[in-house]
PDB file of N, CA and C in Angstrom:
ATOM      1  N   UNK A   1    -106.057  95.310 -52.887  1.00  0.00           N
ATOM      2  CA  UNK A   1    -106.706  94.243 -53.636  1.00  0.00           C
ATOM      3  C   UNK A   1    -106.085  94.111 -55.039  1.00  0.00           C
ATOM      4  N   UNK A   2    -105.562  95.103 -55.595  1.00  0.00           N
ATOM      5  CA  UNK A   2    -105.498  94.890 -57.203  1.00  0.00           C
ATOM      6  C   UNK A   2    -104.043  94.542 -56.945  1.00  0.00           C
ATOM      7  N   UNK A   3    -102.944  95.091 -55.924  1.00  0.00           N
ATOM      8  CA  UNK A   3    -101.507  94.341 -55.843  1.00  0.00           C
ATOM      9  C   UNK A   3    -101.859  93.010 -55.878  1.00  0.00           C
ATOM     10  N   UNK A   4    -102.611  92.549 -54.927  1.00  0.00           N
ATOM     11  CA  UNK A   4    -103.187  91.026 -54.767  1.00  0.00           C
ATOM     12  C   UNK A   4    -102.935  90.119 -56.210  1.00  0.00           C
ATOM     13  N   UNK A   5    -103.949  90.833 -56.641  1.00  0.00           N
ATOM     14  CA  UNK A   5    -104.285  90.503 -58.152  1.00  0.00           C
ATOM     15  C   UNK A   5    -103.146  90.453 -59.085  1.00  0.00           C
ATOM     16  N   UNK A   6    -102.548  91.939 -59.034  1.00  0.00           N
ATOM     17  CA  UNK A   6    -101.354  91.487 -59.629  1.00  0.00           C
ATOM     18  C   UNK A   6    -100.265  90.799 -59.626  1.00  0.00           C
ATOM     19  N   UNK A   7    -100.034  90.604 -58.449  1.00  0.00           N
ATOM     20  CA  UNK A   7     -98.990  89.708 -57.946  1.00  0.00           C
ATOM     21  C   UNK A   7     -99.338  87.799 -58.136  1.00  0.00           C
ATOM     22  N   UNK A   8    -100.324  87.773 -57.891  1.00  0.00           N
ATOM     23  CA  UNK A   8    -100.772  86.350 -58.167  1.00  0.00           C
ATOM     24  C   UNK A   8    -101.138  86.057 -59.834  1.00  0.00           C
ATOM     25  N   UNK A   9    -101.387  87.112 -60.597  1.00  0.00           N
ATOM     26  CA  UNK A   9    -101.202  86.776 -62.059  1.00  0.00           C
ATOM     27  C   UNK A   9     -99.683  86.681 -62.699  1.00  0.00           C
ATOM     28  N   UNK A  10     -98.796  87.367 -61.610  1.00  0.00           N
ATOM     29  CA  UNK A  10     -97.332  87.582 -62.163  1.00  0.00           C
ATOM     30  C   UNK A  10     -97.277  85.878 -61.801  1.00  0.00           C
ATOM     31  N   UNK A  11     -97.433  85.454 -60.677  1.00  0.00           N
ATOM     32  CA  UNK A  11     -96.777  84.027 -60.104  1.00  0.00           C
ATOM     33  C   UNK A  11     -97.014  83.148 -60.650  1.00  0.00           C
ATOM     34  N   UNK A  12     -98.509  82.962 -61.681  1.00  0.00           N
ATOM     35  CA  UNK A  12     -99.203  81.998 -61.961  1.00  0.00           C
ATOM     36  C   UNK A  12     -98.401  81.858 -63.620  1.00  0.00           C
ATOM     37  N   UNK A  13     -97.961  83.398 -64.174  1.00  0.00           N
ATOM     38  CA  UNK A  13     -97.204  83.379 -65.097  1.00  0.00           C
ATOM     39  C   UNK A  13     -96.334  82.669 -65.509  1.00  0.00           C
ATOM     40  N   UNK A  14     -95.386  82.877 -63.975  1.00  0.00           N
ATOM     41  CA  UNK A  14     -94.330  82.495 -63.932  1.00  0.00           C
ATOM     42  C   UNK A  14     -93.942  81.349 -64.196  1.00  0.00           C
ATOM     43  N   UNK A  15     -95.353  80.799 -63.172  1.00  0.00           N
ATOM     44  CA  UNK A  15     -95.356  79.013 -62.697  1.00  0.00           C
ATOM     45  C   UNK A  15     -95.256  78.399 -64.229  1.00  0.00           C
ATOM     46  N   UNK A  16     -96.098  79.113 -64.657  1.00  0.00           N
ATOM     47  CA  UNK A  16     -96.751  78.003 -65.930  1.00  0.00           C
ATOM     48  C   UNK A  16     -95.507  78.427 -66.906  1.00  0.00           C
ATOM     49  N   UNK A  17     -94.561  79.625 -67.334  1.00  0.00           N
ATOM     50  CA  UNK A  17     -93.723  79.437 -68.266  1.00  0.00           C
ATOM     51  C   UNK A  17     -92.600  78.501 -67.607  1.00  0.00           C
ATOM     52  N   UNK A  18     -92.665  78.432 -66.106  1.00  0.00           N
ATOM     53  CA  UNK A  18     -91.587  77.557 -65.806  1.00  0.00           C
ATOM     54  C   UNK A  18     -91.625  75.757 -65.927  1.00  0.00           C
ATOM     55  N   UNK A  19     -93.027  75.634 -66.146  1.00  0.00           N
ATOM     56  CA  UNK A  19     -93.515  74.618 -66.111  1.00  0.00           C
ATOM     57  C   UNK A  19     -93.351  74.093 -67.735  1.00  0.00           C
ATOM     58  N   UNK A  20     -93.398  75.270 -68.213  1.00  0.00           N
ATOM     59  CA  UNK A  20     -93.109  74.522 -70.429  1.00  0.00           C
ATOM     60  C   UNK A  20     -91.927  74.736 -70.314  1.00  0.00           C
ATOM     61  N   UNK A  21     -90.448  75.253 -69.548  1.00  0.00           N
ATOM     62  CA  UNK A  21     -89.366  75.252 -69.816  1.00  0.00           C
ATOM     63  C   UNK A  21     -89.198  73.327 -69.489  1.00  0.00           C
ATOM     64  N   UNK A  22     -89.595  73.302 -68.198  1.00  0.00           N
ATOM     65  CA  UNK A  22     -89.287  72.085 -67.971  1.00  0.00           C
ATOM     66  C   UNK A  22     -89.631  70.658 -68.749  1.00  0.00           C
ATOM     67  N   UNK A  23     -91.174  71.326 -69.193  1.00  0.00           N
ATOM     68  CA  UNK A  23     -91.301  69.771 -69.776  1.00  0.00           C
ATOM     69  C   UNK A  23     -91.199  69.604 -71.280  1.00  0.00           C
ATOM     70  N   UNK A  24     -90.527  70.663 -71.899  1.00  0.00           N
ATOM     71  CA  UNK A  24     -90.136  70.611 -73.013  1.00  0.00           C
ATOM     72  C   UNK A  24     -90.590  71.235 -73.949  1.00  0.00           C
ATOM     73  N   UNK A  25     -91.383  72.628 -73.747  1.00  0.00           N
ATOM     74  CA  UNK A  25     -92.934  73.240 -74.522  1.00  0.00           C
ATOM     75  C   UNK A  25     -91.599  73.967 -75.802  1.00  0.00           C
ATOM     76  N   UNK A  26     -92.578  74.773 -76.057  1.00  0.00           N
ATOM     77  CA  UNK A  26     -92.200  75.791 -77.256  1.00  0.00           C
ATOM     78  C   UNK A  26     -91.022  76.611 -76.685  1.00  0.00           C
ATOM     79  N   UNK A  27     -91.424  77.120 -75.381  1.00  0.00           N
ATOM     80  CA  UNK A  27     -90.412  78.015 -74.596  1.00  0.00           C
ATOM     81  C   UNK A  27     -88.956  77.446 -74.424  1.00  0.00           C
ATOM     82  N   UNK A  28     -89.063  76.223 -73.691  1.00  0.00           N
ATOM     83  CA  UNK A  28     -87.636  75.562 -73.461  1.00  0.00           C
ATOM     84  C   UNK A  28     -86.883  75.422 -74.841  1.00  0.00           C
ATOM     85  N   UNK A  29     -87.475  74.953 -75.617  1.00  0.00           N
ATOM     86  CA  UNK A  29     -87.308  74.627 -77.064  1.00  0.00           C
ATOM     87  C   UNK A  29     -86.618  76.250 -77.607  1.00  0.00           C
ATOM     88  N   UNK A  30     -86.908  77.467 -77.550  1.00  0.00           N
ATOM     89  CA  UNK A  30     -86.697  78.040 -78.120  1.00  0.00           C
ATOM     90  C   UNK A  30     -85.703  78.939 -77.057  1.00  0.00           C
ATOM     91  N   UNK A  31     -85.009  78.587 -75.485  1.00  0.00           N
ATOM     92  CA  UNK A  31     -84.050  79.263 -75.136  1.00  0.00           C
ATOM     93  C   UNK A  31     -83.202  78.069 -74.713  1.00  0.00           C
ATOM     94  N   UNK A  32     -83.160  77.235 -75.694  1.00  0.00           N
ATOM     95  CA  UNK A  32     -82.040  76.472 -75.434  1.00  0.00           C
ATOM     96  C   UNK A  32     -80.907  76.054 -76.554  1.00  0.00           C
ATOM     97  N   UNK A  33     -79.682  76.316 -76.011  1.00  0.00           N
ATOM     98  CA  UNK A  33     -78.388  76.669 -77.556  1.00  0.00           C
ATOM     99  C   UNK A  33     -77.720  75.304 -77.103  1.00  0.00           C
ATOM    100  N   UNK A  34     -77.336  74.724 -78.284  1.00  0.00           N
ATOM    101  CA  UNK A  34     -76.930  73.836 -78.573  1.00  0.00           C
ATOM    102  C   UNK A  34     -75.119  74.313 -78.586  1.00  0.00           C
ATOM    103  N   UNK A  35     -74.267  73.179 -78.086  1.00  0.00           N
ATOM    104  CA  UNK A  35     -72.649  73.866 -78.662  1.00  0.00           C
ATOM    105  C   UNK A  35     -72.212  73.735 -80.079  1.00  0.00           C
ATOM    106  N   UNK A  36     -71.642  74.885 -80.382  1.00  0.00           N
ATOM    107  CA  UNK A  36     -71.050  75.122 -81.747  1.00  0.00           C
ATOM    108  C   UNK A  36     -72.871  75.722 -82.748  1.00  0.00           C
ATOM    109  N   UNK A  37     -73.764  76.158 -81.912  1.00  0.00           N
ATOM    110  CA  UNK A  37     -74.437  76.591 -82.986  1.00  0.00           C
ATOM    111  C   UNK A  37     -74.334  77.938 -83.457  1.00  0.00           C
ATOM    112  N   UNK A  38     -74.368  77.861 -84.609  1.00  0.00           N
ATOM    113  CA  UNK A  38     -74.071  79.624 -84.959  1.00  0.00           C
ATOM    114  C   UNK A  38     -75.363  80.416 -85.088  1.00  0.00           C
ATOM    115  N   UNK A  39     -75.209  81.597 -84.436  1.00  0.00           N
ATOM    116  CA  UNK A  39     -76.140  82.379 -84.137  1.00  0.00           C
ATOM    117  C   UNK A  39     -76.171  83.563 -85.092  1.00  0.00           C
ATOM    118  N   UNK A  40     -77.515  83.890 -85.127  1.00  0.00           N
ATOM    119  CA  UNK A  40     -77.725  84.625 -86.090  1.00  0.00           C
ATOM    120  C   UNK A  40     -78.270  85.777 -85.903  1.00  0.00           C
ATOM    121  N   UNK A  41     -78.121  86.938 -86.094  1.00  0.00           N
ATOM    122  CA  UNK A  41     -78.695  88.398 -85.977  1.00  0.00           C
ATOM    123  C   UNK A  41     -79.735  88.668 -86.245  1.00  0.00           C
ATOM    124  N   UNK A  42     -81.166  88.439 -85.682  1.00  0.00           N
ATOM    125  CA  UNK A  42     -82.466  88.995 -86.427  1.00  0.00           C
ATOM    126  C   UNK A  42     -82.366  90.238 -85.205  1.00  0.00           C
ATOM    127  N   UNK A  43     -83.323  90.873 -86.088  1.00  0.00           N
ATOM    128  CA  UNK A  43     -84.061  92.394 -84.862  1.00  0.00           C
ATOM    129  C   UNK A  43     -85.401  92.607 -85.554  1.00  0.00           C
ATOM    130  N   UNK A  44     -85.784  92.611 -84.709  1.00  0.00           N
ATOM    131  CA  UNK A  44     -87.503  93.393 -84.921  1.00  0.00           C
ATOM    132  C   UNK A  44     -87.297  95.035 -85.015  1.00  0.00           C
ATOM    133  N   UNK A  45     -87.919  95.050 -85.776  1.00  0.00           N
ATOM    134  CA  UNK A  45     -87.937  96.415 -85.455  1.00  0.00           C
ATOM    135  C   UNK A  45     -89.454  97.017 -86.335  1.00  0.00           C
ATOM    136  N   UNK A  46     -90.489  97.809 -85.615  1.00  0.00           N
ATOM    137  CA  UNK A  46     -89.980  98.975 -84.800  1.00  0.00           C
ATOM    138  C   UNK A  46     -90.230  98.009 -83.466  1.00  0.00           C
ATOM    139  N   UNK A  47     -89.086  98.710 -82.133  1.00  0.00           N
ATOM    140  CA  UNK A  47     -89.949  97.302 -80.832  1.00  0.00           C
ATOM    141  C   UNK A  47     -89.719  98.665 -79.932  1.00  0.00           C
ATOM    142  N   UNK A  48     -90.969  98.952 -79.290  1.00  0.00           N
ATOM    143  CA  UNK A  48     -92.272  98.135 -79.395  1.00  0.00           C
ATOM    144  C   UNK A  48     -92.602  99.025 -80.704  1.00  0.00           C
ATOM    145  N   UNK A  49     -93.941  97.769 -80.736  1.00  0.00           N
ATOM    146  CA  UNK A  49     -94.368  97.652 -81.821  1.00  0.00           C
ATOM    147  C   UNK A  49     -96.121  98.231 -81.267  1.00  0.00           C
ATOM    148  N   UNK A  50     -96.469  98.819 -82.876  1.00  0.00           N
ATOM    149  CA  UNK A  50     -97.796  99.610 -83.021  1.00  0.00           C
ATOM    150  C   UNK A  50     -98.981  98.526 -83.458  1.00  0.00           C
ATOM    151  N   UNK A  51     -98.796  98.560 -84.790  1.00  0.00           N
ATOM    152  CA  UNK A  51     -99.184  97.778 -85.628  1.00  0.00           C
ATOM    153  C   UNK A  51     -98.623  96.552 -86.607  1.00  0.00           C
ATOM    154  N   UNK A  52     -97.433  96.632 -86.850  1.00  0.00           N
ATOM    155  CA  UNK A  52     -97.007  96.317 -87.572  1.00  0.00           C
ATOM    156  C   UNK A  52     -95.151  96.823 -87.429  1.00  0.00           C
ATOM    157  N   UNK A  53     -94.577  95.135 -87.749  1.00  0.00           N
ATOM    158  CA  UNK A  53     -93.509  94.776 -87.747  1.00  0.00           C
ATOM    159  C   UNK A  53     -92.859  94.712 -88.345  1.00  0.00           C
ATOM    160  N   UNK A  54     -91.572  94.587 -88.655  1.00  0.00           N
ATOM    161  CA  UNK A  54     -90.183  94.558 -89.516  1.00  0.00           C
ATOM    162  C   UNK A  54     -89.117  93.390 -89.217  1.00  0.00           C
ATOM    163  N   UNK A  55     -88.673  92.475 -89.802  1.00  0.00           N
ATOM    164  CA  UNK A  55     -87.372  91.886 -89.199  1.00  0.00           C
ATOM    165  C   UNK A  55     -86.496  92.077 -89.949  1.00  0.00           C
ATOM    166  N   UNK A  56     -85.090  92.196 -89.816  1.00  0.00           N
ATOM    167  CA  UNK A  56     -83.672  92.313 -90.736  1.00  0.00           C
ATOM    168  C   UNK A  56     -84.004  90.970 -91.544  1.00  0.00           C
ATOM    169  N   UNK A  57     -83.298  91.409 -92.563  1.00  0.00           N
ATOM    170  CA  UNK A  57     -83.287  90.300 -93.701  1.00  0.00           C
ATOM    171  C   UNK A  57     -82.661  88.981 -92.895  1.00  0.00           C
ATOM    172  N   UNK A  58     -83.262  87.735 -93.787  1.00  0.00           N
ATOM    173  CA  UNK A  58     -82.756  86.227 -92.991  1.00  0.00           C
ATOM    174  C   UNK A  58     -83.237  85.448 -93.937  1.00  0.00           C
ATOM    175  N   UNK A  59     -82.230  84.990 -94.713  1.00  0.00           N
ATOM    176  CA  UNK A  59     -82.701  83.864 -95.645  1.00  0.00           C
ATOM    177  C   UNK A  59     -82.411  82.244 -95.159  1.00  0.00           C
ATOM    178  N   UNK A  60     -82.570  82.378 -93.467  1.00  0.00           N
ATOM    179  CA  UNK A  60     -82.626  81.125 -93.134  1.00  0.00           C
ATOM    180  C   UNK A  60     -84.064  81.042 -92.292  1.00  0.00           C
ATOM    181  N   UNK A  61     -84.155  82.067 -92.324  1.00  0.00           N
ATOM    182  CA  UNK A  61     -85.951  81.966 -91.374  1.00  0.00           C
ATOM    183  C   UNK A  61     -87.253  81.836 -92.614  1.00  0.00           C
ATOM    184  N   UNK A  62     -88.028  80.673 -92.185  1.00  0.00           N
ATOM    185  CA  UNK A  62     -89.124  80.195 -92.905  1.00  0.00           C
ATOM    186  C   UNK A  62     -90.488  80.498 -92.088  1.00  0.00           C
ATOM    187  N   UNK A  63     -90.646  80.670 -91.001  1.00  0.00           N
ATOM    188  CA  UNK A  63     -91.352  80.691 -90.142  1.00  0.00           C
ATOM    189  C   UNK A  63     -91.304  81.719 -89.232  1.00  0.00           C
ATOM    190  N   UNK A  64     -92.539  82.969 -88.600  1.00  0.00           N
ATOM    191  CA  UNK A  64     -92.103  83.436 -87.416  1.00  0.00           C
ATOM    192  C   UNK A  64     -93.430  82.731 -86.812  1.00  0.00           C
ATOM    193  N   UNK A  65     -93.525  82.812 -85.030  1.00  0.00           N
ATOM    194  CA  UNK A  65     -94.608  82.179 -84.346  1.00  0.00           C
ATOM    195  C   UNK A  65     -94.188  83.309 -83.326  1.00  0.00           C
ATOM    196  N   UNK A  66     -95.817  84.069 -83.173  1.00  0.00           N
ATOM    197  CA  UNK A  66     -95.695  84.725 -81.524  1.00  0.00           C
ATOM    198  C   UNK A  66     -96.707  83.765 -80.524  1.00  0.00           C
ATOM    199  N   UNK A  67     -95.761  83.706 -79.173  1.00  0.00           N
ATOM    200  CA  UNK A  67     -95.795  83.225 -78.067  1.00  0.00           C
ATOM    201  C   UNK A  67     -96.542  84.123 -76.931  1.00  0.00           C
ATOM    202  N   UNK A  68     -97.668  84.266 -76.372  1.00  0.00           N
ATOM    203  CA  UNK A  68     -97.913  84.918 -74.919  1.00  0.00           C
ATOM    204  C   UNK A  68     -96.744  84.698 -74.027  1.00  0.00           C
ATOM    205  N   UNK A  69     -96.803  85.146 -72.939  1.00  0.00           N
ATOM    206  CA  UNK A  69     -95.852  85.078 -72.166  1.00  0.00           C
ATOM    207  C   UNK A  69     -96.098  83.758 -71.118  1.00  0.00           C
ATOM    208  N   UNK A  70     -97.369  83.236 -70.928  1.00  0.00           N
ATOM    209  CA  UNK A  70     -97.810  81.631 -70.483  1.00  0.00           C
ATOM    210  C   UNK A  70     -97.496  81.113 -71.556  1.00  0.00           C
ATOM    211  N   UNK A  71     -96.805  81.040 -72.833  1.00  0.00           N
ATOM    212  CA  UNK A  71     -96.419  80.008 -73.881  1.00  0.00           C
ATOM    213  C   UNK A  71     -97.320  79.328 -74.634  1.00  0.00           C
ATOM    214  N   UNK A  72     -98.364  79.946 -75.096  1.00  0.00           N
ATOM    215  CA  UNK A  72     -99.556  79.802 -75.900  1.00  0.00           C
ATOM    216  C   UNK A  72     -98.812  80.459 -77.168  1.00  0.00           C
ATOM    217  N   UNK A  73     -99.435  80.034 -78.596  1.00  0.00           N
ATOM    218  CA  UNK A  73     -99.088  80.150 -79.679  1.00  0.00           C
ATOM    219  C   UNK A  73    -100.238  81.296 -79.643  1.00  0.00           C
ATOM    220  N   UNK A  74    -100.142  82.278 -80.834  1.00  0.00           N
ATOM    221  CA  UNK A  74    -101.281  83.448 -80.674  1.00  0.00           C
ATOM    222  C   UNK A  74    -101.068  83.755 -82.407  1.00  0.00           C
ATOM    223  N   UNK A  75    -100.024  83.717 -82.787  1.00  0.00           N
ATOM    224  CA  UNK A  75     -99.794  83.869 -84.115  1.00  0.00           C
ATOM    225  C   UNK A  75     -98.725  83.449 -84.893  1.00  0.00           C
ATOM    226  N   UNK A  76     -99.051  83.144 -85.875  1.00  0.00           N
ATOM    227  CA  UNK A  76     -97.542  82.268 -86.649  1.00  0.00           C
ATOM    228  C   UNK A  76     -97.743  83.199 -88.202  1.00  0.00           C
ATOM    229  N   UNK A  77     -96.372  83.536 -88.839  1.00  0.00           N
ATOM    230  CA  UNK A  77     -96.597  84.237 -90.689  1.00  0.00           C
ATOM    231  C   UNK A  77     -95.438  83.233 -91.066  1.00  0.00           C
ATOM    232  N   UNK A  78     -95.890  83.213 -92.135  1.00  0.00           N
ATOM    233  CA  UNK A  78     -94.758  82.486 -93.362  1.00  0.00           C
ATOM    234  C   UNK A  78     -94.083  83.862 -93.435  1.00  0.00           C
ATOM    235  N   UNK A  79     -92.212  83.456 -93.542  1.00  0.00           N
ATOM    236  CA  UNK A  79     -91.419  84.696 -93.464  1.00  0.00           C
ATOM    237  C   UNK A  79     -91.219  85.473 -95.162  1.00  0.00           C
ATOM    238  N   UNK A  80     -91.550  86.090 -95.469  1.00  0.00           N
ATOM    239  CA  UNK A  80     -91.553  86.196 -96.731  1.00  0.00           C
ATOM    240  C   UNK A  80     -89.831  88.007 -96.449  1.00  0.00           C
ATOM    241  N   UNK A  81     -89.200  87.778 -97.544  1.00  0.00           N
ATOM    242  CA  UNK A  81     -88.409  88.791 -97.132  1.00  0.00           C
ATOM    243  C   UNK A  81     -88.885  90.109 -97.642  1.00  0.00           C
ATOM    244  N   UNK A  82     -88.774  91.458 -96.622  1.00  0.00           N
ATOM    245  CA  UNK A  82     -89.291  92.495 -96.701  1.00  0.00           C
ATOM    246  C   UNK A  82     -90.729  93.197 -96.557  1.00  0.00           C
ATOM    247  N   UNK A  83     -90.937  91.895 -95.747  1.00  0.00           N
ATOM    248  CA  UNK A  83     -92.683  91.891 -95.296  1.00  0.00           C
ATOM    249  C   UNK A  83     -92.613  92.588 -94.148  1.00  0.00           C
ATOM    250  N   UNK A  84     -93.980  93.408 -94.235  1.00  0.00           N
ATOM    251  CA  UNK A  84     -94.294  93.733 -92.744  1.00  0.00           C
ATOM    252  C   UNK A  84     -95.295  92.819 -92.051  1.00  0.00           C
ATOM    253  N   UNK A  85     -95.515  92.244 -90.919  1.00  0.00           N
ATOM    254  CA  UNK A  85     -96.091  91.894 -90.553  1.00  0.00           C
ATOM    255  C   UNK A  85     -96.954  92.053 -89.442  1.00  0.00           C
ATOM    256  N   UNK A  86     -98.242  92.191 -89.444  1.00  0.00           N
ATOM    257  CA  UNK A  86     -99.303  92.590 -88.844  1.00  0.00           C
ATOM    258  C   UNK A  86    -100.373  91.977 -87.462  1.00  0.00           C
ATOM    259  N   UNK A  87     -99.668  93.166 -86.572  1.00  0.00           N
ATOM    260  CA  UNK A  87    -100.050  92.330 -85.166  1.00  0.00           C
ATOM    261  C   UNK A  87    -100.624  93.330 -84.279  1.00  0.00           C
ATOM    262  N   UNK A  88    -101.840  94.582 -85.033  1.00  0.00           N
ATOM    263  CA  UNK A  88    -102.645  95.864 -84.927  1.00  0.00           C
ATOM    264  C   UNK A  88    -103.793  94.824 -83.813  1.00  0.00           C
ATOM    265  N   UNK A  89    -104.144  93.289 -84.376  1.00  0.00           N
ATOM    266  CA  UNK A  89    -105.157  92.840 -83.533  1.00  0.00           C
ATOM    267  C   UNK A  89    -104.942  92.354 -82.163  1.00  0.00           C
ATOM    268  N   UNK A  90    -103.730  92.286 -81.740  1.00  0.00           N
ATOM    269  CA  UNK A  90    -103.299  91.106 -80.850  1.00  0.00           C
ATOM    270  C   UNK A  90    -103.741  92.826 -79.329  1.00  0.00           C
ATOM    271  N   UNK A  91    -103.609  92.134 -78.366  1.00  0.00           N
ATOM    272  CA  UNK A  91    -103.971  93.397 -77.037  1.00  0.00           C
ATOM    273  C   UNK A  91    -102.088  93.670 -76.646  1.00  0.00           C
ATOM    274  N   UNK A  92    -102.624  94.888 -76.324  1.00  0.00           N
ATOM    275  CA  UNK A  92    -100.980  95.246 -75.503  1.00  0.00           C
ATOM    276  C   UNK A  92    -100.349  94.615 -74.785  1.00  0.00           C
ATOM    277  N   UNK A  93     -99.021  94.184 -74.512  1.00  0.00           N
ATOM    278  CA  UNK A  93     -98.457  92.904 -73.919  1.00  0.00           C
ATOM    279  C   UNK A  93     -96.916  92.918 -74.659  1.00  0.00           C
ATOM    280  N   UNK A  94     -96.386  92.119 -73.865  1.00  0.00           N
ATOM    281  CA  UNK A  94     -95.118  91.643 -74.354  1.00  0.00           C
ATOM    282  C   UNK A  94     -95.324  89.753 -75.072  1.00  0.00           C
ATOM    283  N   UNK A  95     -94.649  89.702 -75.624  1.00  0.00           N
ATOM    284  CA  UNK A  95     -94.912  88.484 -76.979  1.00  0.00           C
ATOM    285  C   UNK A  95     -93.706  87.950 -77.002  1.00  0.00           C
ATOM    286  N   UNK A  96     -93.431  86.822 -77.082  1.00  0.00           N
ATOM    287  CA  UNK A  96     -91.881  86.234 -77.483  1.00  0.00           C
ATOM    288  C   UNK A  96     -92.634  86.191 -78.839  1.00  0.00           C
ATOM    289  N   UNK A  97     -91.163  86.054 -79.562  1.00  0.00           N
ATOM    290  CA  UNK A  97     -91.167  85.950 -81.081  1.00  0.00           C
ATOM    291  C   UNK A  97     -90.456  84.837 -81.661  1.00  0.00           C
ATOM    292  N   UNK A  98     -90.504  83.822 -82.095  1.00  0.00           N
ATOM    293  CA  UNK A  98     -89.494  82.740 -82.472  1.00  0.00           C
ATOM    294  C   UNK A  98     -89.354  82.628 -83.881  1.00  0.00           C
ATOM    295  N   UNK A  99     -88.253  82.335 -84.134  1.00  0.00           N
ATOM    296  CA  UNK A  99     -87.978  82.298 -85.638  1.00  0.00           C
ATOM    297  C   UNK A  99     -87.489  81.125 -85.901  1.00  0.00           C
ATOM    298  N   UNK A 100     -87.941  80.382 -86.861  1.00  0.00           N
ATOM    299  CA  UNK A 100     -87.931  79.022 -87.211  1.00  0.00           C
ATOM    300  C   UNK A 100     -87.612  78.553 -88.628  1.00  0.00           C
ATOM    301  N   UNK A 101     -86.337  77.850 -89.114  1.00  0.00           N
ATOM    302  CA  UNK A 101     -85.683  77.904 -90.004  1.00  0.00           C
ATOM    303  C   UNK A 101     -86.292  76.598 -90.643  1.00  0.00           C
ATOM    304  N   UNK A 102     -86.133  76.079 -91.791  1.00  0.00           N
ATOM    305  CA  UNK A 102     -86.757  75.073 -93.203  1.00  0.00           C
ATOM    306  C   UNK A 102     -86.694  74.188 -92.333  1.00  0.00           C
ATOM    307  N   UNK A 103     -85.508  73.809 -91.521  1.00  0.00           N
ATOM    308  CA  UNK A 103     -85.945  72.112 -91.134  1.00  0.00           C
ATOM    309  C   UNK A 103     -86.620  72.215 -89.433  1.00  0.00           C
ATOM    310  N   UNK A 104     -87.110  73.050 -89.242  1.00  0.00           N
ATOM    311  CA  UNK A 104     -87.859  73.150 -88.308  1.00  0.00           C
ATOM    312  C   UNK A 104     -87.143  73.356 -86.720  1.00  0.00           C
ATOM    313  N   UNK A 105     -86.233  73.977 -86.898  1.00  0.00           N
ATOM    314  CA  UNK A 105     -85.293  74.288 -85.743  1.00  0.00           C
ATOM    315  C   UNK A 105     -85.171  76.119 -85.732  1.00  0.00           C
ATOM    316  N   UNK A 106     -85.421  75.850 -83.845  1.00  0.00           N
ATOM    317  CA  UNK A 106     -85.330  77.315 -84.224  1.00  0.00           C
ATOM    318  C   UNK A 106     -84.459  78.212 -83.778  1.00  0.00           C
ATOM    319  N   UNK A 107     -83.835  79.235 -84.599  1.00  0.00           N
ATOM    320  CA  UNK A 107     -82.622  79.800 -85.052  1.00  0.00           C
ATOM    321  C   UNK A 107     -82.553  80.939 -83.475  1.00  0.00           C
ATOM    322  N   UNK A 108     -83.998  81.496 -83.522  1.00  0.00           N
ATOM    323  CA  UNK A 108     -83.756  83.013 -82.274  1.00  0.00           C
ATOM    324  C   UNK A 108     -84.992  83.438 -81.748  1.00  0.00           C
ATOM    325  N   UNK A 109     -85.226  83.510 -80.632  1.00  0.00           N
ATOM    326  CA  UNK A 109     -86.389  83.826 -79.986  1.00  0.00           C
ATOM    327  C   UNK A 109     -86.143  85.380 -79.127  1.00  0.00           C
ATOM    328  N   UNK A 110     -87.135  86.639 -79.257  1.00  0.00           N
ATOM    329  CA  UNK A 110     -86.601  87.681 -79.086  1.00  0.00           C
ATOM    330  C   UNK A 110     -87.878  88.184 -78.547  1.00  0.00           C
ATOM    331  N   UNK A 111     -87.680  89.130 -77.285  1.00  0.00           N
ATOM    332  CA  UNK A 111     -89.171  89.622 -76.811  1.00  0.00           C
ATOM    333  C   UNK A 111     -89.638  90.667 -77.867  1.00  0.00           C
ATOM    334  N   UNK A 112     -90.618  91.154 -77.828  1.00  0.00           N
ATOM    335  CA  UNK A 112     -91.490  92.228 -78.513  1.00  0.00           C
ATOM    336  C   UNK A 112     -92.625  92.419 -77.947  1.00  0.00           C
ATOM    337  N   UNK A 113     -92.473  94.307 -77.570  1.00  0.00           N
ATOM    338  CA  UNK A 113     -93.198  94.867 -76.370  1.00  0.00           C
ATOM    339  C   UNK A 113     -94.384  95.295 -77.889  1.00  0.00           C
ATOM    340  N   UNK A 114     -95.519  94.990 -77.308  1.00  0.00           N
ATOM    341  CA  UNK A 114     -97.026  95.477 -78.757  1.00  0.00           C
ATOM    342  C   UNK A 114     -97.505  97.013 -77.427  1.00  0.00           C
ATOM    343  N   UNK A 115     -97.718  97.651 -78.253  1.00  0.00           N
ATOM    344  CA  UNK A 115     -98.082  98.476 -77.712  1.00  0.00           C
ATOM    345  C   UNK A 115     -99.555  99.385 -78.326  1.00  0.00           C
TER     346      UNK A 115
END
């Protein structure tokens, strides 16, 4: 019974992040590279994560937004540099992370396991 369960929450997952790739959600938006864009090095760190987060310096990121893995928004911080940022409330899970630069394009989207 609980494979059951699990297996049909994995599918329904699936369905629905495949369903915002397609019609244009946050997700598609944030794994799709444009040619000639230059890419940029962020890391989280510590990953996984406890309480509280770290990213490498980026003076082109204005914005971070965490994503569930169905592509629901759950949390967004103004990027301030050398901040930690605090995600002690959110439940255990894996999170996309998107990073979103001044004119509203976004630069790198990176998983992060909360633990």
């Amino acid at each position: 019974m609980r494979q059951i369960l699990l297996l049909t929450l994995f599918l329904l997952s699936t369905c629905t992040v495949m369903t915002a790739q397609l019609s244009g959600g946050p997700i598609a938006e944030a794994t799709r590279r444009k040619p000639n864009e230059r890419t940029t090095e962020i890391k989280i760190y510590p990953n996984p994560v406890v309480n509280n987060f770290n990213i490498t310096e980026n003076d082109e990121i204005q914005t971070i937004i965490l994503f569930n893995l169905v592509g629901k928004e759950i949390k967004r911080f103004s990027y301030v540099s050398g901040q930690q940022y605090y995600v002690g409330d959110l439940p255990k899970g894996m999170y996309l992370t998107q990073f979103v630069d001044k004119g509203k394009r976004v630069i790198s989207t990176q998983r992060m396991n909360k633990r």
